[in-house]
C-alpha atoms as a PDB file:
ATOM      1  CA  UNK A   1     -26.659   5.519  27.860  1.00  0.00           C
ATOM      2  CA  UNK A   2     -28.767   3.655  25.392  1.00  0.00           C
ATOM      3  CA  UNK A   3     -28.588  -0.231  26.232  1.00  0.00           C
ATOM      4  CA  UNK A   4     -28.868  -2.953  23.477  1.00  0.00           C
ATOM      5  CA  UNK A   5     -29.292  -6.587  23.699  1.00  0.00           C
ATOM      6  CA  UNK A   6     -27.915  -8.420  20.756  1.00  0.00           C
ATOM      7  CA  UNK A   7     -29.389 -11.787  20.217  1.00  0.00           C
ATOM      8  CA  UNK A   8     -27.196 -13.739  17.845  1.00  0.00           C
ATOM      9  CA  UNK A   9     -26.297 -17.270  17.817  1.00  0.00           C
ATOM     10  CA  UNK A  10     -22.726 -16.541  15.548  1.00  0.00           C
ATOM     11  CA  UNK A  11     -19.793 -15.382  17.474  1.00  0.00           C
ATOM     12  CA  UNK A  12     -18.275 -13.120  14.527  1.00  0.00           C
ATOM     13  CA  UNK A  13     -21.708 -11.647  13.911  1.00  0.00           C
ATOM     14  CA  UNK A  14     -21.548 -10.680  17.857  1.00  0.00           C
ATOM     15  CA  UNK A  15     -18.405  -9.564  17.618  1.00  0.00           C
ATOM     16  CA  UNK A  16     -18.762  -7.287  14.671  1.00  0.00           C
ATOM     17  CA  UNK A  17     -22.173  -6.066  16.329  1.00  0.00           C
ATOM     18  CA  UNK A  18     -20.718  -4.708  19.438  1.00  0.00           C
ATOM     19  CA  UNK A  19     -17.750  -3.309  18.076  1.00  0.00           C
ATOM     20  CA  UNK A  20     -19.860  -1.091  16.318  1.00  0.00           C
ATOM     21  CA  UNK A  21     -22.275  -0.783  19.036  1.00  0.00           C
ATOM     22  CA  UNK A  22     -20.040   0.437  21.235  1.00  0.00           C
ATOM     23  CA  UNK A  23     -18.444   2.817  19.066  1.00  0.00           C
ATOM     24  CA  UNK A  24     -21.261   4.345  19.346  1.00  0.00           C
ATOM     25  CA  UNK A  25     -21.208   4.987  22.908  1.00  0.00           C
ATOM     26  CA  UNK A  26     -24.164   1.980  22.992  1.00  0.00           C
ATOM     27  CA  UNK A  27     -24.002  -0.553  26.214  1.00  0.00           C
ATOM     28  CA  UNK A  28     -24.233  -4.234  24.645  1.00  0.00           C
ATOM     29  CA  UNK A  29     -25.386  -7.694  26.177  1.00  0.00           C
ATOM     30  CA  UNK A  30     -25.260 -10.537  24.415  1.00  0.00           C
ATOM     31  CA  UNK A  31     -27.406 -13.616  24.237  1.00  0.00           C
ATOM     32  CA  UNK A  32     -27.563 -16.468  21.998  1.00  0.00           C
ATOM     33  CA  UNK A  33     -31.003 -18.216  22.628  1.00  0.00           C
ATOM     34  CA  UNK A  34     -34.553 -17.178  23.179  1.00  0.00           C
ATOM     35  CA  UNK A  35     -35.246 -17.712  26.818  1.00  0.00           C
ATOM     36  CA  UNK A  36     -32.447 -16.078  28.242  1.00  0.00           C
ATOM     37  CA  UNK A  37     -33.278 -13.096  26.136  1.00  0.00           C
ATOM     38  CA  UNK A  38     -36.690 -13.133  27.290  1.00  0.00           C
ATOM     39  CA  UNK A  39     -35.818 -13.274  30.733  1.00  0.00           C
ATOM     40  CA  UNK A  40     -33.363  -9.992  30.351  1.00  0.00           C
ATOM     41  CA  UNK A  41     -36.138  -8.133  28.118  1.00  0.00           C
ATOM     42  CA  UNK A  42     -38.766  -9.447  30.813  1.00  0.00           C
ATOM     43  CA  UNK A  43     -37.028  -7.686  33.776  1.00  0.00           C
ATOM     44  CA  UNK A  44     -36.817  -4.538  35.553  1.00  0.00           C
ATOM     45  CA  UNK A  45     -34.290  -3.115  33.550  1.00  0.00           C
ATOM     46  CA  UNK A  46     -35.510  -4.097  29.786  1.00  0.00           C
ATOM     47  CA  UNK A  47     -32.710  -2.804  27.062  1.00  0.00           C
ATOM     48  CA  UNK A  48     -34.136  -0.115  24.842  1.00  0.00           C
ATOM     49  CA  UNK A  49     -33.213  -1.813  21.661  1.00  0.00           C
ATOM     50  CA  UNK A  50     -32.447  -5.307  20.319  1.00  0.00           C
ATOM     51  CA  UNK A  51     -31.262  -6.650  17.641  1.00  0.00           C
ATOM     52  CA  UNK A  52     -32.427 -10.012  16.694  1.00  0.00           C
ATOM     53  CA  UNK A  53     -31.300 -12.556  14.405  1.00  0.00           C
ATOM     54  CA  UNK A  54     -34.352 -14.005  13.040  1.00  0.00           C
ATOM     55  CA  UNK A  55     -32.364 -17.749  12.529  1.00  0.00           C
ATOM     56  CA  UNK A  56     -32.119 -18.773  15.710  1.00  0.00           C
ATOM     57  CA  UNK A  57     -31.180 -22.252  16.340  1.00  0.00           C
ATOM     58  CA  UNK A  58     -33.260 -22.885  19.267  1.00  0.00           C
ATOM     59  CA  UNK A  59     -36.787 -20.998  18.884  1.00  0.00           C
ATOM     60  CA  UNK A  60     -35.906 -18.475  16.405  1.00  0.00           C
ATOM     61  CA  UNK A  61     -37.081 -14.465  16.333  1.00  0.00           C
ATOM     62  CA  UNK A  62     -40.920 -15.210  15.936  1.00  0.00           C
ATOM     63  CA  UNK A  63     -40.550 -17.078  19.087  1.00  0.00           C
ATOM     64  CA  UNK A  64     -39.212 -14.495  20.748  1.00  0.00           C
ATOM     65  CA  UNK A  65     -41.358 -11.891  20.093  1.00  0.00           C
ATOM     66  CA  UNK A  66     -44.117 -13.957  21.106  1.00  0.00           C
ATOM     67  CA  UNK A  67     -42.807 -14.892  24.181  1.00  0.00           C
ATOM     68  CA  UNK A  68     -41.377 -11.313  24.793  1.00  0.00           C
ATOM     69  CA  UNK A  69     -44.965 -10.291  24.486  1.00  0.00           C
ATOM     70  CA  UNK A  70     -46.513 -12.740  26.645  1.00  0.00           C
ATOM     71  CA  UNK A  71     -44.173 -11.641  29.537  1.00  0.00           C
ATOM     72  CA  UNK A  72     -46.076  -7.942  29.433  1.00  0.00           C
ATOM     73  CA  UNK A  73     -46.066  -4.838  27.799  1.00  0.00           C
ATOM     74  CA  UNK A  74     -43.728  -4.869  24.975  1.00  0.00           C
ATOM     75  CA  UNK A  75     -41.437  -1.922  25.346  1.00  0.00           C
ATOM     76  CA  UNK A  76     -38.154  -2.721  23.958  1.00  0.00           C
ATOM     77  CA  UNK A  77     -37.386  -1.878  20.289  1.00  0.00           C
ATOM     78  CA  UNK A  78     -37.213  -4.899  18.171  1.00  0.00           C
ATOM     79  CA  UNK A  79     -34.885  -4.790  15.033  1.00  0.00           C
ATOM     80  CA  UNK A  80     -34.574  -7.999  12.966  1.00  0.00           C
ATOM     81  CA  UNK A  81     -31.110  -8.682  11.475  1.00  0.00           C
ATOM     82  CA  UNK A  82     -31.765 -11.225   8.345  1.00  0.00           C
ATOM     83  CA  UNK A  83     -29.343 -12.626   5.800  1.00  0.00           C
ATOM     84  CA  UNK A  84     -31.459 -12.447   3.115  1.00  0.00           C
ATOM     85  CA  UNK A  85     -33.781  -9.591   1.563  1.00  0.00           C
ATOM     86  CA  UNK A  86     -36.737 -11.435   2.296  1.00  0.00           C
ATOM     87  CA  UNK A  87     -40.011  -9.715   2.076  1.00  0.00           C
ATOM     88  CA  UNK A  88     -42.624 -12.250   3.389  1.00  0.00           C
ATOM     89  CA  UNK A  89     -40.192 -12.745   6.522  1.00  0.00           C
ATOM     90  CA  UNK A  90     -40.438  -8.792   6.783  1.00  0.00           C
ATOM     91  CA  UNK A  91     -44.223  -8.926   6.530  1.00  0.00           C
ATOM     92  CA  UNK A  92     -44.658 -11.459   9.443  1.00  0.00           C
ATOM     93  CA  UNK A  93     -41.701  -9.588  11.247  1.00  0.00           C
ATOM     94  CA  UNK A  94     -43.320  -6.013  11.358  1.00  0.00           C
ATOM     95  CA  UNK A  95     -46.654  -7.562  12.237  1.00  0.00           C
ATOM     96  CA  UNK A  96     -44.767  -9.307  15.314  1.00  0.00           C
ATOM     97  CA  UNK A  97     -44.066  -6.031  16.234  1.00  0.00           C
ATOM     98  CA  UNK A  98     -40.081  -5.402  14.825  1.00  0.00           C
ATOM     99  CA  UNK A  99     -39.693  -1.435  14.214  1.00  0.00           C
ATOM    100  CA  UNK A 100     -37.226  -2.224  11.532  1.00  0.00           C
ATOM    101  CA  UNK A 101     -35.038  -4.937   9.663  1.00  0.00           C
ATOM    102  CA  UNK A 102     -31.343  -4.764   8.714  1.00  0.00           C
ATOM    103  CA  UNK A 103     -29.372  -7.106   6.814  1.00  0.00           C
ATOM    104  CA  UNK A 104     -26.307  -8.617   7.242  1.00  0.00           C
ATOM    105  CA  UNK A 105     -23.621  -8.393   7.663  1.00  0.00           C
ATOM    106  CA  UNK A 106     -23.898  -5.300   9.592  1.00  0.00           C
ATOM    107  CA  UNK A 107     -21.934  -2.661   9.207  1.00  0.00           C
ATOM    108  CA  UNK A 108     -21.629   0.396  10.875  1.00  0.00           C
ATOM    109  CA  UNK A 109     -23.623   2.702   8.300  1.00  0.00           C
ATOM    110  CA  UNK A 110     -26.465  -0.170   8.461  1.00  0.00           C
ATOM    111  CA  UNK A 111     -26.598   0.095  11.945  1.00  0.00           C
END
């Protein structure tokens, strides 16, 4: 089973995001700031996909790609959830190393 963790600091956002997640047979953990999610990426058991909201109130998603890469190899799949259709945030996101970027709100055809 494909595991995601979805870091996203607004409860309906998470809520919306795993209901659809899970409809599609996907395993979901949720975290809402950048260290914990580091730590889970960082262990034994990485996820194979997250979805990160770029607006972060505590470090934000550059932050945690940095720090995601610092820990080690960088295996997980990175997706960037934005509000707005932003290129220049795109630019620096993909050469952080996101795969992809999705805006919100999500829906289950976006995702």
């Amino acid at each position: 089973m494909t595991r995601c963790l979805l870091i996203e600091d607004s409860d309906a956002m998470r809520a919306v995001a795993r209901r659809i997640l899970e409809d599609l047979n996907i395993k979901v953990t949720e975290e809402t700031n950048v260290e914990a999610a580091v730590a889970e990426c960082a262990g034994e058991a990485p996820p194979d996909l997250v979805l990160l909201d770029w607006d972060l109130p505590d470090l934000g998603g550059p932050h945690f790609i940095r720090a995601l890469r610092k820990e080690g190899e960088f295996r997980t799949t990175v997706v960037l959830c934005a509000l707005e259709n932003n290129p220049e945030q795109f630019k620096i996101a993909r050469a952080a190393g996101v795969a992809a970027e999705i805006l919100k709100p999500l829906d289950r055809q976006i995702v």
